[in-house]
C-alpha atoms as a PDB file:
ATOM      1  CA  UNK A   1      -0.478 -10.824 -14.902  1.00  0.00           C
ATOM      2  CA  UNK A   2      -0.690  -7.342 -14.876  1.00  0.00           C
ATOM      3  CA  UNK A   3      -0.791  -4.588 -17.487  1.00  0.00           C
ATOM      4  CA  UNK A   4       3.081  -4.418 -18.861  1.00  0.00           C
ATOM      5  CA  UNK A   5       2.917  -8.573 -18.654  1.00  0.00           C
ATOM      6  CA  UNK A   6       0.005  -8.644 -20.748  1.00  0.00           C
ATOM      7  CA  UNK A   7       2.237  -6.130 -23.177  1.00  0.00           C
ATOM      8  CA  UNK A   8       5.101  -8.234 -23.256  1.00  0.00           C
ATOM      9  CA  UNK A   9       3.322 -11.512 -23.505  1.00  0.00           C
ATOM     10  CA  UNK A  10       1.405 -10.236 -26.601  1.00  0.00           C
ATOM     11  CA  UNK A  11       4.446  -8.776 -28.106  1.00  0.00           C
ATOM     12  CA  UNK A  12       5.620 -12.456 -27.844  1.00  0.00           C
ATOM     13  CA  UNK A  13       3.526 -13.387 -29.704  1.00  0.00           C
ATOM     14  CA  UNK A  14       3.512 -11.052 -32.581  1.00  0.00           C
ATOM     15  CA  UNK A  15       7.380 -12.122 -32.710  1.00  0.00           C
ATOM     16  CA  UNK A  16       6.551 -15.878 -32.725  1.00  0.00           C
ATOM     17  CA  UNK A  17       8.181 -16.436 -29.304  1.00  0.00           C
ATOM     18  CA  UNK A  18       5.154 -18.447 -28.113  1.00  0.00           C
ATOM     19  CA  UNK A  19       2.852 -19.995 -30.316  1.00  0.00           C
ATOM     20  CA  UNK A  20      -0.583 -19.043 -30.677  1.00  0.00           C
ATOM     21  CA  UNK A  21      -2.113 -22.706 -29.124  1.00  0.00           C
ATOM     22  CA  UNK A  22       0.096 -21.603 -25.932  1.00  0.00           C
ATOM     23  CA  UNK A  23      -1.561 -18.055 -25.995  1.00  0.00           C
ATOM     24  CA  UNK A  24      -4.970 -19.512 -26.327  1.00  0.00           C
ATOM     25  CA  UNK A  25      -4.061 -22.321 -23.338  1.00  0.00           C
ATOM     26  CA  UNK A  26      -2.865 -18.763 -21.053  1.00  0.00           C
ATOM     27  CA  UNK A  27      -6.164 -17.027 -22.191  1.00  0.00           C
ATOM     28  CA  UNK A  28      -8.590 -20.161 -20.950  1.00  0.00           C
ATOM     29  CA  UNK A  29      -7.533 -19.365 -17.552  1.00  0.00           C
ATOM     30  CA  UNK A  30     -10.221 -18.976 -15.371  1.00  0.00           C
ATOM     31  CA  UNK A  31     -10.400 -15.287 -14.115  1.00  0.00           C
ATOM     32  CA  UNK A  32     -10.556 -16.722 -10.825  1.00  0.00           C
ATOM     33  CA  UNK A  33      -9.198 -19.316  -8.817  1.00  0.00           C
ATOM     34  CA  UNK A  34     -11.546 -21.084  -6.559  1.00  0.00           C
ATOM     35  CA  UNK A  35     -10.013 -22.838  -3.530  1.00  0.00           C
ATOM     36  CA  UNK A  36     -13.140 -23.186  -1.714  1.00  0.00           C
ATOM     37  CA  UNK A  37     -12.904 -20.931   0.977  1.00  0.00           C
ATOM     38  CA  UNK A  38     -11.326 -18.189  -1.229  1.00  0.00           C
ATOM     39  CA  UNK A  39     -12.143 -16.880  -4.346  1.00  0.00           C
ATOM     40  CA  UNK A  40      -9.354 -15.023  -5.862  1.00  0.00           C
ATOM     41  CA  UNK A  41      -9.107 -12.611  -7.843  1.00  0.00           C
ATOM     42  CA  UNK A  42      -6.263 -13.597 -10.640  1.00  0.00           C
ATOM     43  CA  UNK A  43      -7.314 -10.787 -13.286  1.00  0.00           C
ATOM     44  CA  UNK A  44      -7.200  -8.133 -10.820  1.00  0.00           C
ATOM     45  CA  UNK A  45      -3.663  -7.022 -12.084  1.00  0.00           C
ATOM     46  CA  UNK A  46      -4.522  -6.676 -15.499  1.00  0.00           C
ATOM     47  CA  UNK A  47      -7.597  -4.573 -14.515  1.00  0.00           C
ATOM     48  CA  UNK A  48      -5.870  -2.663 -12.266  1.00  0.00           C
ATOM     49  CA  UNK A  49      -1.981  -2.577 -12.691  1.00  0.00           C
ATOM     50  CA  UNK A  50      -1.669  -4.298  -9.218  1.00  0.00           C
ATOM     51  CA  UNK A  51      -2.913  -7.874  -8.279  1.00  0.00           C
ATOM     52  CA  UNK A  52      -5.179  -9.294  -5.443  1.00  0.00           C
ATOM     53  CA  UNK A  53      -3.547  -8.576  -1.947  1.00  0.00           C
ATOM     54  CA  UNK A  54      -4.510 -10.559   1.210  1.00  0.00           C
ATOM     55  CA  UNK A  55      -5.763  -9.057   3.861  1.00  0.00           C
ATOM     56  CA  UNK A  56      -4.241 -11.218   6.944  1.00  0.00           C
ATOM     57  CA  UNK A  57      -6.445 -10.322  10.394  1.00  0.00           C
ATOM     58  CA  UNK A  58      -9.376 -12.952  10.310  1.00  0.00           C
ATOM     59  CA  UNK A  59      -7.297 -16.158   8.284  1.00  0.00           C
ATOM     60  CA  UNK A  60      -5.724 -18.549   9.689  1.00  0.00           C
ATOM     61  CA  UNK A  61      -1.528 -19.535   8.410  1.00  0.00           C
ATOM     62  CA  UNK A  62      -3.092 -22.105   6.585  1.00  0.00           C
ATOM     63  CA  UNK A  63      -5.077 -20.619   4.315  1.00  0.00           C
ATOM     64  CA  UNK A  64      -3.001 -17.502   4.331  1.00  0.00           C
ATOM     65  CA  UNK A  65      -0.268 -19.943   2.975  1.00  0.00           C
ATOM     66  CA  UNK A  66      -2.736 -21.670  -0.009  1.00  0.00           C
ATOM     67  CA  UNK A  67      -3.773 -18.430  -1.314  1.00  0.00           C
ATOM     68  CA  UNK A  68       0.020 -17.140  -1.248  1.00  0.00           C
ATOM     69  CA  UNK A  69       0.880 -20.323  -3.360  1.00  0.00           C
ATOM     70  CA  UNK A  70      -2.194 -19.736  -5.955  1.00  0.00           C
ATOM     71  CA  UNK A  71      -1.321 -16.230  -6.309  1.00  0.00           C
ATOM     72  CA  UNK A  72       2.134 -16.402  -7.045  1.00  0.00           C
ATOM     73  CA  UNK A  73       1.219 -18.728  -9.884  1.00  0.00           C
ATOM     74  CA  UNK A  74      -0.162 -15.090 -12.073  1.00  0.00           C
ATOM     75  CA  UNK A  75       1.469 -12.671 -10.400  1.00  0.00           C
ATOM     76  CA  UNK A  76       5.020 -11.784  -9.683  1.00  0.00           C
ATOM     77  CA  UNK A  77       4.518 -11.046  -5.655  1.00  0.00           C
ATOM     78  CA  UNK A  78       2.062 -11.014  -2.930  1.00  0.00           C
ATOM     79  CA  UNK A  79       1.269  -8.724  -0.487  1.00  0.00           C
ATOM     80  CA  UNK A  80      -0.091  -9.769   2.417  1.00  0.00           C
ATOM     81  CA  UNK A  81      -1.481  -6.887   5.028  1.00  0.00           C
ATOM     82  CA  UNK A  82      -2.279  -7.305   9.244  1.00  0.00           C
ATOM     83  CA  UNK A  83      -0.399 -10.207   9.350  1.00  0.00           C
ATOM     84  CA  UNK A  84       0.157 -10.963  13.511  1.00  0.00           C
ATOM     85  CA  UNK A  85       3.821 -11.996  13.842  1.00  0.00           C
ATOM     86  CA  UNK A  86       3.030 -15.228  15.708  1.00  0.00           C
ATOM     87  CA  UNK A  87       1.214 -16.278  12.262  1.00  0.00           C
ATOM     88  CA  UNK A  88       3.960 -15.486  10.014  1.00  0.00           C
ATOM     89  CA  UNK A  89       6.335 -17.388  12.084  1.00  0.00           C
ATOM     90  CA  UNK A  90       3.916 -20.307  11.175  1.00  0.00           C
ATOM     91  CA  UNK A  91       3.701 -19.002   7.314  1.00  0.00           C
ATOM     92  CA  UNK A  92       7.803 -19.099   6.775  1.00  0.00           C
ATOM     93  CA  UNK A  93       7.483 -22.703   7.300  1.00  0.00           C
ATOM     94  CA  UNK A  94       5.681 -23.334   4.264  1.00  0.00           C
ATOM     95  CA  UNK A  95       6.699 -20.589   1.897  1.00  0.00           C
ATOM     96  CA  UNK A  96       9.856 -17.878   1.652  1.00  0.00           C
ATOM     97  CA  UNK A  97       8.215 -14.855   3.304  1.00  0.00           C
ATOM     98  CA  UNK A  98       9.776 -11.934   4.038  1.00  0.00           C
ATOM     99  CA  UNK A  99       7.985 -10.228   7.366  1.00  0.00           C
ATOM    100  CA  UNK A 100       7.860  -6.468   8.575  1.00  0.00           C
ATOM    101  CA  UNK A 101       6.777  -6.406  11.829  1.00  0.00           C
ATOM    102  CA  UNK A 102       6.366  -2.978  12.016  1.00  0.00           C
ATOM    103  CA  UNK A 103       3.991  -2.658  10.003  1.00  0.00           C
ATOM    104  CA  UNK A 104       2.856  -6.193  10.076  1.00  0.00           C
ATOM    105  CA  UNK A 105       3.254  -5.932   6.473  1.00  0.00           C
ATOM    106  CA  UNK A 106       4.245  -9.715   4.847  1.00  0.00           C
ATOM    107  CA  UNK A 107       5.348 -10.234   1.006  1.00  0.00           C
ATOM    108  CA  UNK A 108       5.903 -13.706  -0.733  1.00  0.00           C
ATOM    109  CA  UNK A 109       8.301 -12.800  -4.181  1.00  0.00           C
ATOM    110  CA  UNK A 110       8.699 -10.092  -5.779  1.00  0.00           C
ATOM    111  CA  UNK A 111       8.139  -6.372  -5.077  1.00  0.00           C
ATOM    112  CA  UNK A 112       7.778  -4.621  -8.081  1.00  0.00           C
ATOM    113  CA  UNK A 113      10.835  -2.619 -10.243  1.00  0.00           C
ATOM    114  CA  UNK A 114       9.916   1.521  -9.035  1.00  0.00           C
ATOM    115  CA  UNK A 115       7.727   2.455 -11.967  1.00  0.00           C
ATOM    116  CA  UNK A 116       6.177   5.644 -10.216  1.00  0.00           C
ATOM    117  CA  UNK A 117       8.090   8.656 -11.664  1.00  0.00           C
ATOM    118  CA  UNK A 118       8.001  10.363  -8.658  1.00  0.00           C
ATOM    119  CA  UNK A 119       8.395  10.150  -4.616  1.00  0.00           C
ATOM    120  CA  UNK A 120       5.647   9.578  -2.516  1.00  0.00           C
ATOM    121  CA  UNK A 121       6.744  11.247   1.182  1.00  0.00           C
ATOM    122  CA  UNK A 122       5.293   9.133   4.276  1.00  0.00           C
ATOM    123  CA  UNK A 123       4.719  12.044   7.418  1.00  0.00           C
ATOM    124  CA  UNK A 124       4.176  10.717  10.660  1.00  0.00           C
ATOM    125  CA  UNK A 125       2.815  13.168  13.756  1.00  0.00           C
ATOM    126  CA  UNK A 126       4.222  10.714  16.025  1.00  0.00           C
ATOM    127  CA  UNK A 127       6.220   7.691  16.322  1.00  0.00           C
ATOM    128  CA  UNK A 128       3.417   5.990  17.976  1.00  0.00           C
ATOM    129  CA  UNK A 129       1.883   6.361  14.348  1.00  0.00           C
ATOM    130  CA  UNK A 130       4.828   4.378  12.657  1.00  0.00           C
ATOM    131  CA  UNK A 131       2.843   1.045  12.450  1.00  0.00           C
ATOM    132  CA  UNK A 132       0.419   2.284  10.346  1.00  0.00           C
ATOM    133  CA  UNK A 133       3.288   5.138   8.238  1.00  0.00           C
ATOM    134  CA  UNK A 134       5.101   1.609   7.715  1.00  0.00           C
ATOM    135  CA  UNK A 135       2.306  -0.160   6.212  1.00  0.00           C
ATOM    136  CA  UNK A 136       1.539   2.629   3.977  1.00  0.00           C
ATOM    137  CA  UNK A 137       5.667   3.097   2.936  1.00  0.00           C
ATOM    138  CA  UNK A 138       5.670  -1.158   2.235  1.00  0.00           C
ATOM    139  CA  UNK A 139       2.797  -0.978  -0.046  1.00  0.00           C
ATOM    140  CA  UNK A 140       3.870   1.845  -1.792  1.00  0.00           C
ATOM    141  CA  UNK A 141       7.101   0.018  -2.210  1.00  0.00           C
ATOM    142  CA  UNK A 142       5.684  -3.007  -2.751  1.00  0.00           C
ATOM    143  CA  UNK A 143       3.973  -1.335  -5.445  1.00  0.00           C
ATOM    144  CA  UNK A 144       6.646   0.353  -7.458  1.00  0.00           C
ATOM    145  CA  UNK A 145       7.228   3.657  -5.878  1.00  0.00           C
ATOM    146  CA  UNK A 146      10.122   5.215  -4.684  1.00  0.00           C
ATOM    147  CA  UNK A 147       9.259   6.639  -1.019  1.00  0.00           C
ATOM    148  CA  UNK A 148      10.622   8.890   1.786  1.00  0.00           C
ATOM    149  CA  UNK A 149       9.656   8.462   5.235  1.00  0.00           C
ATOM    150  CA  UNK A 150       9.524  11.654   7.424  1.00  0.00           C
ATOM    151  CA  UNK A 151       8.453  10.694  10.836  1.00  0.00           C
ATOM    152  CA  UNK A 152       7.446  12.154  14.140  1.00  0.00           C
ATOM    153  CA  UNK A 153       7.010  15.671  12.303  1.00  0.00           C
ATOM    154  CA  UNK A 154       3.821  16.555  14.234  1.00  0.00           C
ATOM    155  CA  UNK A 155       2.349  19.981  15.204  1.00  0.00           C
ATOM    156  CA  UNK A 156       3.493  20.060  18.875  1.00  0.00           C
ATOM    157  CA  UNK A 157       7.188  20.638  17.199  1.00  0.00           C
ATOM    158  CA  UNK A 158       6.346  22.338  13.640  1.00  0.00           C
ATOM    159  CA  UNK A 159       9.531  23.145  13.170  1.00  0.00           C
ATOM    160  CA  UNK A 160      11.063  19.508  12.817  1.00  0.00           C
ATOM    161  CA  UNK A 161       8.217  19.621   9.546  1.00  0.00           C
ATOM    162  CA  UNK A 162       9.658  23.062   8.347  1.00  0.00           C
ATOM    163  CA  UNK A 163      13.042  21.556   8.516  1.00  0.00           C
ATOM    164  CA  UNK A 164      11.840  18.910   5.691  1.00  0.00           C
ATOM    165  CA  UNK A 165      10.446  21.554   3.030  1.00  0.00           C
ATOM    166  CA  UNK A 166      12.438  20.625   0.327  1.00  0.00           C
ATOM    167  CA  UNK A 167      11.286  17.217   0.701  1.00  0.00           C
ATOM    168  CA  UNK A 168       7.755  18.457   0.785  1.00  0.00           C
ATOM    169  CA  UNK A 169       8.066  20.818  -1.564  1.00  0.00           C
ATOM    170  CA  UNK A 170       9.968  17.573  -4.227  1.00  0.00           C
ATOM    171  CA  UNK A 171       6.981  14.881  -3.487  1.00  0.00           C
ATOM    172  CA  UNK A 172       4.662  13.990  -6.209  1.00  0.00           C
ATOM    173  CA  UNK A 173       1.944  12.797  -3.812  1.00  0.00           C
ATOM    174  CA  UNK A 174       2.216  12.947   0.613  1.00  0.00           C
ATOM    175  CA  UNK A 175       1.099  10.863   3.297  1.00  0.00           C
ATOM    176  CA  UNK A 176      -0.035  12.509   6.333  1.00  0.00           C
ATOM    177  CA  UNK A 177      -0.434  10.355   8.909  1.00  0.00           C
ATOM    178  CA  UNK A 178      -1.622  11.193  12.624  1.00  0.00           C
ATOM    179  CA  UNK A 179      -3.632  10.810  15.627  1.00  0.00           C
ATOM    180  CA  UNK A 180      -4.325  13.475  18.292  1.00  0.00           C
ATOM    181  CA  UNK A 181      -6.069  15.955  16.964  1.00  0.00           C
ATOM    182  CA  UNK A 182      -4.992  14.910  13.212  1.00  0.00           C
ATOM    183  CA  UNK A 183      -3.762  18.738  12.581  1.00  0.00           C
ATOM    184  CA  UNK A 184      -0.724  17.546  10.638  1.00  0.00           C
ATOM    185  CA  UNK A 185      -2.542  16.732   7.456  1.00  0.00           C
ATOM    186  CA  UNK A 186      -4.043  20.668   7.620  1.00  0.00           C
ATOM    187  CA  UNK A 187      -0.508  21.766   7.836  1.00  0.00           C
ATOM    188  CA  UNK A 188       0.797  19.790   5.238  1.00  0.00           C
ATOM    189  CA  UNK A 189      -1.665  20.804   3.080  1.00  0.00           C
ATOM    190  CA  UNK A 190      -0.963  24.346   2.961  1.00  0.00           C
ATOM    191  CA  UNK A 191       2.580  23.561   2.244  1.00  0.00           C
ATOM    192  CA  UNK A 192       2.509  21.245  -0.166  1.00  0.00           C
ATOM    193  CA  UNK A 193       1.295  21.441  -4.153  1.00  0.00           C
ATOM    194  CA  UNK A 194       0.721  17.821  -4.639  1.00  0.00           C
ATOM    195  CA  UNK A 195      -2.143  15.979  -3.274  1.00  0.00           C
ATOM    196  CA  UNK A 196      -2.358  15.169   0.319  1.00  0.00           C
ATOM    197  CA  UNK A 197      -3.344  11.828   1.202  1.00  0.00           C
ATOM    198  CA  UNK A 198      -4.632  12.448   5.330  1.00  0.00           C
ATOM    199  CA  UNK A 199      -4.306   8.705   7.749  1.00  0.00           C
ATOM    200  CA  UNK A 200      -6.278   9.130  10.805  1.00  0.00           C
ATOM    201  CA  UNK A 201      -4.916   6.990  13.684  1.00  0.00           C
ATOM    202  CA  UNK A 202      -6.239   5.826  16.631  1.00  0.00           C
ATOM    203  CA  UNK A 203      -3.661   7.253  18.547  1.00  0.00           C
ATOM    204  CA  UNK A 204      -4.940   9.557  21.499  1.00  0.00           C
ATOM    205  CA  UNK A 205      -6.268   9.546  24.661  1.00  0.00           C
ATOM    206  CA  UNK A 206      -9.887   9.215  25.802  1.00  0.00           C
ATOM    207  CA  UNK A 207     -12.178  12.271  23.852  1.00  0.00           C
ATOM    208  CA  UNK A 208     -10.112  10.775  20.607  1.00  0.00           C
ATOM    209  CA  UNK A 209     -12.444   8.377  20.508  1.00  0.00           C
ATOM    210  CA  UNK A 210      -9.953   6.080  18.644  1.00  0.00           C
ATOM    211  CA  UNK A 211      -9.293   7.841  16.059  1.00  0.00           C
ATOM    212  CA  UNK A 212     -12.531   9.443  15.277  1.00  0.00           C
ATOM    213  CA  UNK A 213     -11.528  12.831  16.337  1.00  0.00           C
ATOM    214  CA  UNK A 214      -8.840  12.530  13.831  1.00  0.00           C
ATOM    215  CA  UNK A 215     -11.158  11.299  10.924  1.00  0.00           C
ATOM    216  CA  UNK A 216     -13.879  14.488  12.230  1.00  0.00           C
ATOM    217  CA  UNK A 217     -10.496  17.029  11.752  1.00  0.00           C
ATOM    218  CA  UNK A 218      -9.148  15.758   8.919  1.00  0.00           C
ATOM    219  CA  UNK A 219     -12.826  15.757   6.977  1.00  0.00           C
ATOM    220  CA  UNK A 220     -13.371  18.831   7.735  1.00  0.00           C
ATOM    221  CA  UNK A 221      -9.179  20.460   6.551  1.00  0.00           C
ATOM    222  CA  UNK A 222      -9.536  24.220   5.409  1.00  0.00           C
ATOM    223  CA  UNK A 223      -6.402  23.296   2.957  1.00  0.00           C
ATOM    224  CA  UNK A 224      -7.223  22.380  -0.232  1.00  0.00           C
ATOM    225  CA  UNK A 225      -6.307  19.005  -2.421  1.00  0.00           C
ATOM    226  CA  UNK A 226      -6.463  16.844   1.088  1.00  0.00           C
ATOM    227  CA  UNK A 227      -8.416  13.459   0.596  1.00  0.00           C
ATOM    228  CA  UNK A 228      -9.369  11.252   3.583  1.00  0.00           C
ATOM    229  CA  UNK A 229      -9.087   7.569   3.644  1.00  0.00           C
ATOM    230  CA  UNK A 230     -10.170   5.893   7.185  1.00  0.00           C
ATOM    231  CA  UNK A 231      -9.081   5.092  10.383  1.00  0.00           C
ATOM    232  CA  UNK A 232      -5.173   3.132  10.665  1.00  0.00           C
ATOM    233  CA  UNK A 233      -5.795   2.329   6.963  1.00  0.00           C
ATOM    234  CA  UNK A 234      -2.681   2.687   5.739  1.00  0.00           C
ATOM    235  CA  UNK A 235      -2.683   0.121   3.148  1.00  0.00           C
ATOM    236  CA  UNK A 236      -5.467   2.285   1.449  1.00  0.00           C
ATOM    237  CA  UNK A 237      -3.265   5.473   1.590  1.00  0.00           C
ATOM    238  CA  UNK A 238       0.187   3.572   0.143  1.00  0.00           C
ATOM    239  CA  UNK A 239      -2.385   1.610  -2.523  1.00  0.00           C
ATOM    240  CA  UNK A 240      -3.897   5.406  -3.345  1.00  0.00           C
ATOM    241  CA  UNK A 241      -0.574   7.072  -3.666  1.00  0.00           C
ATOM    242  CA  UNK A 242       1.057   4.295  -5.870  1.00  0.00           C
ATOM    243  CA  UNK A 243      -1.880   5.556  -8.582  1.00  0.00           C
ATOM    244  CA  UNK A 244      -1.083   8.962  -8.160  1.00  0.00           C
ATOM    245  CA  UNK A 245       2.488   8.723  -8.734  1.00  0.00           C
ATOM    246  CA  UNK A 246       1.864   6.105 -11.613  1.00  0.00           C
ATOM    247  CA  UNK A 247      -0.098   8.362 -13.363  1.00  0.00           C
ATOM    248  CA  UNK A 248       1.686   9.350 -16.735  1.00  0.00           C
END
């Protein structure tokens, strides 16, 4: 249950539409669901505005599957993160799952209704950087946000980014996403007047040192109102960039 369920389920009952024994019986929940090998997290939505997401490298379809059934029990949808395709083959089985290999991105129900009041633009150097621009967009998405994707923009062609100002310029919040040399979040950053959210990846050859040249160039961006989140984490740049735009 997140924050606007909360709202609506105490409006409820200040109209009399559930009874206050039922409120109570909701309330007694535990504020977290223990299944053993999992602990989650079932108040995380109402502390945050977004419930627990699973994180799918490391678990096996199994368990993947029990704590997709437990979450869906308090929160409208799950998202479900590095999830291998030969695993969610094995997780449709047991539950409706709707799988984005792309960004290896899975989600059981419901994304949310777009709530953000503004776009959050998705900027890729390359296309060899899509996996990680499409697991930002999908959580972004997933989240409530309305969002553009502008890939293989990078710096060896700037003027396939120039072409794309008035998408730049219209963004409440960007993701810069690269490899390389990780230049494009510099550039985009002296464009843009929202805040820049800078991906390294670890695309690149050898002295990229898999992405930590990116990470070292993107730290140290001479344009202001660029923040850094770490290396492929693109579920941390959509998840960042959902608050933004939420922000009222």
């Amino acid at each position: 249950m997140d924050i606007k369920e909360m709202e609506d389920f105490l409006l409820q009952v200040k109209n009399g539409d559930i009874s206050i024994d039922q409120a109570l019986s909701t309330l007694k929940q535990e504020p977290f669901a223990d299944l053993g090998f999992a602990k989650l997290d079932t108040h995380r939505g109402l502390r945050q505005g977004a419930g627990e997401v699973i994180y799918g490298q490391g678990k096996t379809p199994d368990q993947i599957v029990r704590i997709s059934k437990e979450l869906i029990k308090t929160q409208p949808g799950v998202l479900i993160t590095r999830l291998d395709p030969e695993k969610a083959q094995e997780i449709k089985k047991e539950i409706d799952l709707t799988y984005y290999q792309m960004g290896r991105v899975g989600i059981f129900g419901q994304m949310k209704e777009v709530q953000g009041p503004g776009k959050i633009v998705i900027a890729t150097g390359g296309t060899s950087d899509m996996e990680v621009a499409e697991e930002a967009a999908l959580t972004a998405e997933f989240l409530g946000n309305q969002v553009e994707r502008l890939y293989d923009v990078g710096v060896a062609g700037i003027h396939r980014l120039l072409a794309h100002m008035d998408k730049i310029s219209q963004a409440r919040v960007i993701v810069a996403i690269a490899g390389m040399e990780g230049a494009l979040a510099s550039v985009i950053g002296g464009l843009a007047s929202c805040p820049v959210i800078a991906v390294p990846t670890s695309v690149g050859y050898g002295a990229n040192f898999s992405g930590l040249a990116a990470l070292l160039s993107m730290l140290n961006s001479c344009a202001s109102g660029v923040s850094v989140v770490n290396i492929d984490n693109g579920f941390g740049a959509g998840y960042l960039a959902s608050m933004i735009n939420q922000i009222k």
